[in-house]
N, C-alpha and C. Protein backbone atom coordinates (compact mmCIF):
# COMPACT_ATOMS: atom_id res chain seq x y z
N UNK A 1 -56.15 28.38 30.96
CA UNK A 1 -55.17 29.41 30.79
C UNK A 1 -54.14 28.94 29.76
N UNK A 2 -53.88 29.82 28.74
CA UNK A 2 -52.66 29.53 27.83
C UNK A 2 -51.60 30.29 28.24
N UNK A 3 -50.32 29.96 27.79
CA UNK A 3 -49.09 31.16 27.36
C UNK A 3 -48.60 30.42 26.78
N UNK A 4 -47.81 31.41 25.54
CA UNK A 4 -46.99 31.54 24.33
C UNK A 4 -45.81 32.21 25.01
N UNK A 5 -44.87 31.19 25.17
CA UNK A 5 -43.30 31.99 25.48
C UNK A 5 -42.57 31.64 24.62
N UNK A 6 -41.32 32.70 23.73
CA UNK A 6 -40.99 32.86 23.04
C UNK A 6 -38.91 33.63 22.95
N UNK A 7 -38.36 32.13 23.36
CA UNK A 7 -37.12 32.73 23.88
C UNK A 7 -36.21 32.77 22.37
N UNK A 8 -34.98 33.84 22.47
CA UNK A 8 -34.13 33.68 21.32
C UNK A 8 -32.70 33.48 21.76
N UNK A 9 -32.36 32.34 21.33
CA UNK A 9 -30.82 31.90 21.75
C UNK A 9 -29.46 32.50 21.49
N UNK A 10 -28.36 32.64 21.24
CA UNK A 10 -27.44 32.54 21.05
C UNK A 10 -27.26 32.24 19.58
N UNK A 11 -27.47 30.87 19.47
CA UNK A 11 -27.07 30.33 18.25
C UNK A 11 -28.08 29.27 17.79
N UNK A 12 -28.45 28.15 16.70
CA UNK A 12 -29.16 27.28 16.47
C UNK A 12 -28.65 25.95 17.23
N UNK A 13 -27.59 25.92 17.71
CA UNK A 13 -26.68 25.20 18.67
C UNK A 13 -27.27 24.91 19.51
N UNK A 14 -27.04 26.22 20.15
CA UNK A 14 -27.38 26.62 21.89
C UNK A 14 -28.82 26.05 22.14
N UNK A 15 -30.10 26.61 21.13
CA UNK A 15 -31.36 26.43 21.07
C UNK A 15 -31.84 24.98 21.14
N UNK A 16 -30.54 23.97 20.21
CA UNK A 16 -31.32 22.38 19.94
C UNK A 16 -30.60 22.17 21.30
N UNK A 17 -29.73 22.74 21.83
CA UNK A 17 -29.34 21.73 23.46
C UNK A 17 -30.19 21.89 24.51
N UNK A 18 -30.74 22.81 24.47
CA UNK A 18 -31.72 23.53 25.50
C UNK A 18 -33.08 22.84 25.41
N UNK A 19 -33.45 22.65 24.04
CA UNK A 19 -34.93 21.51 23.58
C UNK A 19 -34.39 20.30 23.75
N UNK A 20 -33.18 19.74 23.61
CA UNK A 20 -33.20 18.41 23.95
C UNK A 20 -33.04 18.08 25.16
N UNK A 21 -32.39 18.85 25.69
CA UNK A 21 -32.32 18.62 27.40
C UNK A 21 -33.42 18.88 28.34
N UNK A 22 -34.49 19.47 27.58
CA UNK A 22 -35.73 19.72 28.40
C UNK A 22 -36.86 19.19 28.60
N UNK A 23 -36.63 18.60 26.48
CA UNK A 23 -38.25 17.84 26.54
C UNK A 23 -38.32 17.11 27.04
N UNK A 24 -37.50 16.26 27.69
CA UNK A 24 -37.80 14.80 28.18
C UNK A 24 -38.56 14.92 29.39
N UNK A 25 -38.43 16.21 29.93
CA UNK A 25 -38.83 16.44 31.43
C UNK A 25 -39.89 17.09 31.07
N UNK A 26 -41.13 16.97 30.12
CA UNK A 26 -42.48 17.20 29.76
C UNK A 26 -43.76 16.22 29.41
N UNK A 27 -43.02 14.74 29.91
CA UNK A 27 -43.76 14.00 30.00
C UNK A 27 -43.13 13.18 30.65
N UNK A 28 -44.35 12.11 31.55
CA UNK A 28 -45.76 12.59 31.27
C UNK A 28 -46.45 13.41 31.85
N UNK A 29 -47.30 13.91 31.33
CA UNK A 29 -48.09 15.47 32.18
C UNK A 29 -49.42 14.95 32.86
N UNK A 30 -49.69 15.69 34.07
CA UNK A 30 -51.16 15.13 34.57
C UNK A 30 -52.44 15.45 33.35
N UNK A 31 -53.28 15.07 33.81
CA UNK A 31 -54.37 15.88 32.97
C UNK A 31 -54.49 16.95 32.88
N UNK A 32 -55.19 17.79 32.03
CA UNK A 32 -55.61 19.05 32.20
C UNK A 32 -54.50 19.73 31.61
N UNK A 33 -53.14 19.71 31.17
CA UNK A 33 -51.95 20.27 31.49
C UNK A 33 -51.20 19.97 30.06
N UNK A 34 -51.10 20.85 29.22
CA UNK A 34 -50.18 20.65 27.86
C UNK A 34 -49.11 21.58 27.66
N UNK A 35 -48.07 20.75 27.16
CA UNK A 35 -46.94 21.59 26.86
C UNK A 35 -46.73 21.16 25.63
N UNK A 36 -46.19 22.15 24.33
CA UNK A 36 -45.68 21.65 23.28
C UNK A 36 -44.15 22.53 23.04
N UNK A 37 -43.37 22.60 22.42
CA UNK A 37 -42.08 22.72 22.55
C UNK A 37 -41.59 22.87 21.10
N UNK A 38 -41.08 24.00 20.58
CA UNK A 38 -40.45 23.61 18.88
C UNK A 38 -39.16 24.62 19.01
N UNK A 39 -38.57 24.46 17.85
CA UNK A 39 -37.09 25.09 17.70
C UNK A 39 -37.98 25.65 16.54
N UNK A 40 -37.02 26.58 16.00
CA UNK A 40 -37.80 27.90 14.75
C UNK A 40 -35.83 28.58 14.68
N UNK A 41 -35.10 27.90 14.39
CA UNK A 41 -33.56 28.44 14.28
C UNK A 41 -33.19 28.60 15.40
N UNK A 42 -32.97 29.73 16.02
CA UNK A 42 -32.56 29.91 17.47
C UNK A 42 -33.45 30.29 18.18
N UNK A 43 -34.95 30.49 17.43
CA UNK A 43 -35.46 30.66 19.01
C UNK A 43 -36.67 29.40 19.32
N UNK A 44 -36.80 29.59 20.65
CA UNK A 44 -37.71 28.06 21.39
C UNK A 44 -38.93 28.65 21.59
N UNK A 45 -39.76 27.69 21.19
CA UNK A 45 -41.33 28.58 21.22
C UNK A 45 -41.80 27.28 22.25
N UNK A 46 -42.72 27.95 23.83
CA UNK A 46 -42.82 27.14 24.62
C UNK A 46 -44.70 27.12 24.45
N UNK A 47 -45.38 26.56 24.22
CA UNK A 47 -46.91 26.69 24.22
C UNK A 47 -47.61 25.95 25.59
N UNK A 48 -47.96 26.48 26.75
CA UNK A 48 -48.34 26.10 27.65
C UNK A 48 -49.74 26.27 28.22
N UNK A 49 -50.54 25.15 28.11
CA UNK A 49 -52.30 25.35 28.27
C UNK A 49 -52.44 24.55 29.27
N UNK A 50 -52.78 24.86 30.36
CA UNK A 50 -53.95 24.48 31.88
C UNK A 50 -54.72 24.57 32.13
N UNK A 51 -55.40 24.16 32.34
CA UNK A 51 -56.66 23.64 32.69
C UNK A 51 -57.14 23.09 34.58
N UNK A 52 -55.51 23.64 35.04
CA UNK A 52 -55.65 23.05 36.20
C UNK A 52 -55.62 24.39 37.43
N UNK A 53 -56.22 25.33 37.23
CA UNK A 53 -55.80 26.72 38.30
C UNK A 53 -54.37 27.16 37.76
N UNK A 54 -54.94 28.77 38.47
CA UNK A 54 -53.77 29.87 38.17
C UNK A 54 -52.56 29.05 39.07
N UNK A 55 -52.80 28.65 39.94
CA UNK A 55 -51.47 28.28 40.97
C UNK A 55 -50.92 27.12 40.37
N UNK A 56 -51.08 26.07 39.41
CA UNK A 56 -50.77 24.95 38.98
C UNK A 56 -50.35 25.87 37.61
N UNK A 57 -50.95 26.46 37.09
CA UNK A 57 -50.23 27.20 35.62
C UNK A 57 -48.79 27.97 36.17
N UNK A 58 -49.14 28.64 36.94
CA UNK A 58 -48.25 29.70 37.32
C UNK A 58 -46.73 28.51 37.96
N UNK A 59 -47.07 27.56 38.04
CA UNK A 59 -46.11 26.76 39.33
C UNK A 59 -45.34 26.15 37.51
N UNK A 60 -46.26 25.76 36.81
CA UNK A 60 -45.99 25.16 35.47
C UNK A 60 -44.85 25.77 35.01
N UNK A 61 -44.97 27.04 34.81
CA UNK A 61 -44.50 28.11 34.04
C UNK A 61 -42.80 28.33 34.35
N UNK A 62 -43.17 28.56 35.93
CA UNK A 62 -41.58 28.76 36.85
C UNK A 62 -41.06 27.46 36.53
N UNK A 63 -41.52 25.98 36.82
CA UNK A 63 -40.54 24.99 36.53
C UNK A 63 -39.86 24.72 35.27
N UNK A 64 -40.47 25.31 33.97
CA UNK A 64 -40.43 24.97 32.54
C UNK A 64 -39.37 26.07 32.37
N UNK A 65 -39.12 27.27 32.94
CA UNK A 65 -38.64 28.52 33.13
C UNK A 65 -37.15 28.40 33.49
N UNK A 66 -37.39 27.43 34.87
CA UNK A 66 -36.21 27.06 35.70
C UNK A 66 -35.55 25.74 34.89
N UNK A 67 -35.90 24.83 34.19
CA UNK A 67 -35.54 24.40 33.51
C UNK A 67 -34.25 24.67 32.13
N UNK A 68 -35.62 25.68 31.39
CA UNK A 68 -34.77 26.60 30.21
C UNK A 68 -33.23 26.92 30.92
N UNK A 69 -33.81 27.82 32.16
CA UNK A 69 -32.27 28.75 32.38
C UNK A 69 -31.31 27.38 33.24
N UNK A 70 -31.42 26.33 33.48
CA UNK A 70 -30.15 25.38 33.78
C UNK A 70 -29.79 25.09 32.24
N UNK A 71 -30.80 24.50 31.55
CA UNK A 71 -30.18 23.97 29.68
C UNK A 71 -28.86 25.27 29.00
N UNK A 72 -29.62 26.93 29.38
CA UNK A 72 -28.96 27.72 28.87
C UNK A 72 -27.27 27.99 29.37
N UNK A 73 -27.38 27.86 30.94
CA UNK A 73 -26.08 28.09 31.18
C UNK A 73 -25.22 26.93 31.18
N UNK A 74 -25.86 25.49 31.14
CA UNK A 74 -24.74 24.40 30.15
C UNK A 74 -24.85 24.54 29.08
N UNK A 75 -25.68 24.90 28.08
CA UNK A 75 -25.26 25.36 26.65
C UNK A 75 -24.21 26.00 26.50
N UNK A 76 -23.96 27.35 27.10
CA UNK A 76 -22.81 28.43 27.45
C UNK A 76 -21.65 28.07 27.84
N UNK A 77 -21.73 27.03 28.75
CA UNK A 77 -20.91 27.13 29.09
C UNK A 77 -19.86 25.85 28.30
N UNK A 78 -21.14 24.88 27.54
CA UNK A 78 -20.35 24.26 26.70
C UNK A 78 -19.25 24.65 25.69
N UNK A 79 -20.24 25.57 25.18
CA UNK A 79 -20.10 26.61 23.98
C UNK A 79 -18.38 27.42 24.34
N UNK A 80 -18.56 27.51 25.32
CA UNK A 80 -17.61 28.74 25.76
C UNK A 80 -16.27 27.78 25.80
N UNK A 81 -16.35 26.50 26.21
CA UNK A 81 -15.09 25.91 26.34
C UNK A 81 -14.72 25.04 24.92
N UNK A 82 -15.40 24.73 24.33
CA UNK A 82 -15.37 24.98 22.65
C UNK A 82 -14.71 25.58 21.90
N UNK A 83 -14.39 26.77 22.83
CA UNK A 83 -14.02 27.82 21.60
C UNK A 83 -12.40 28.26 22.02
């Protein structure tokens, strides 16, 4: 199973805090199981391929998911006291 998720940030800011605070928590991966991760300006392109069942993709997906949205609301909220 693949997915292509495809989020758009705020700012080019917001986007590199959110990839740096995340990738680290993408390795190492079991077998079967790839994630790749890029910035493209503000938005984060997530590429996710399993090989391990719908319930191990699907479980993949929510943690990488739940991840993004903690990076986003300390991005924000960095951002916000910044200003």
């Amino acid at each position: 199973m693949r997915a292509e998720i495809r989020l758009y940030l705020r700012s080019e800011e917001d986007a590199e805090v959110v990839l740096s605070s995340i990738d680290p928590d993408n390795t190492p991966l079991p077998d079967g199981l790839l994630i790749k991760t890029q910035r493209e300006e503000r938005e984060l392109v997530f590429l996710v391929d399993c090989d391990r069942g719908m319930s191990s993709f699907m479980a993949t997906i929510e943690d990488l998911m739940s991840a993004v949205d903690v990076s986003v609301r300390m991005a924000e909220t960095v951002t916000n006291k910044t200003r």
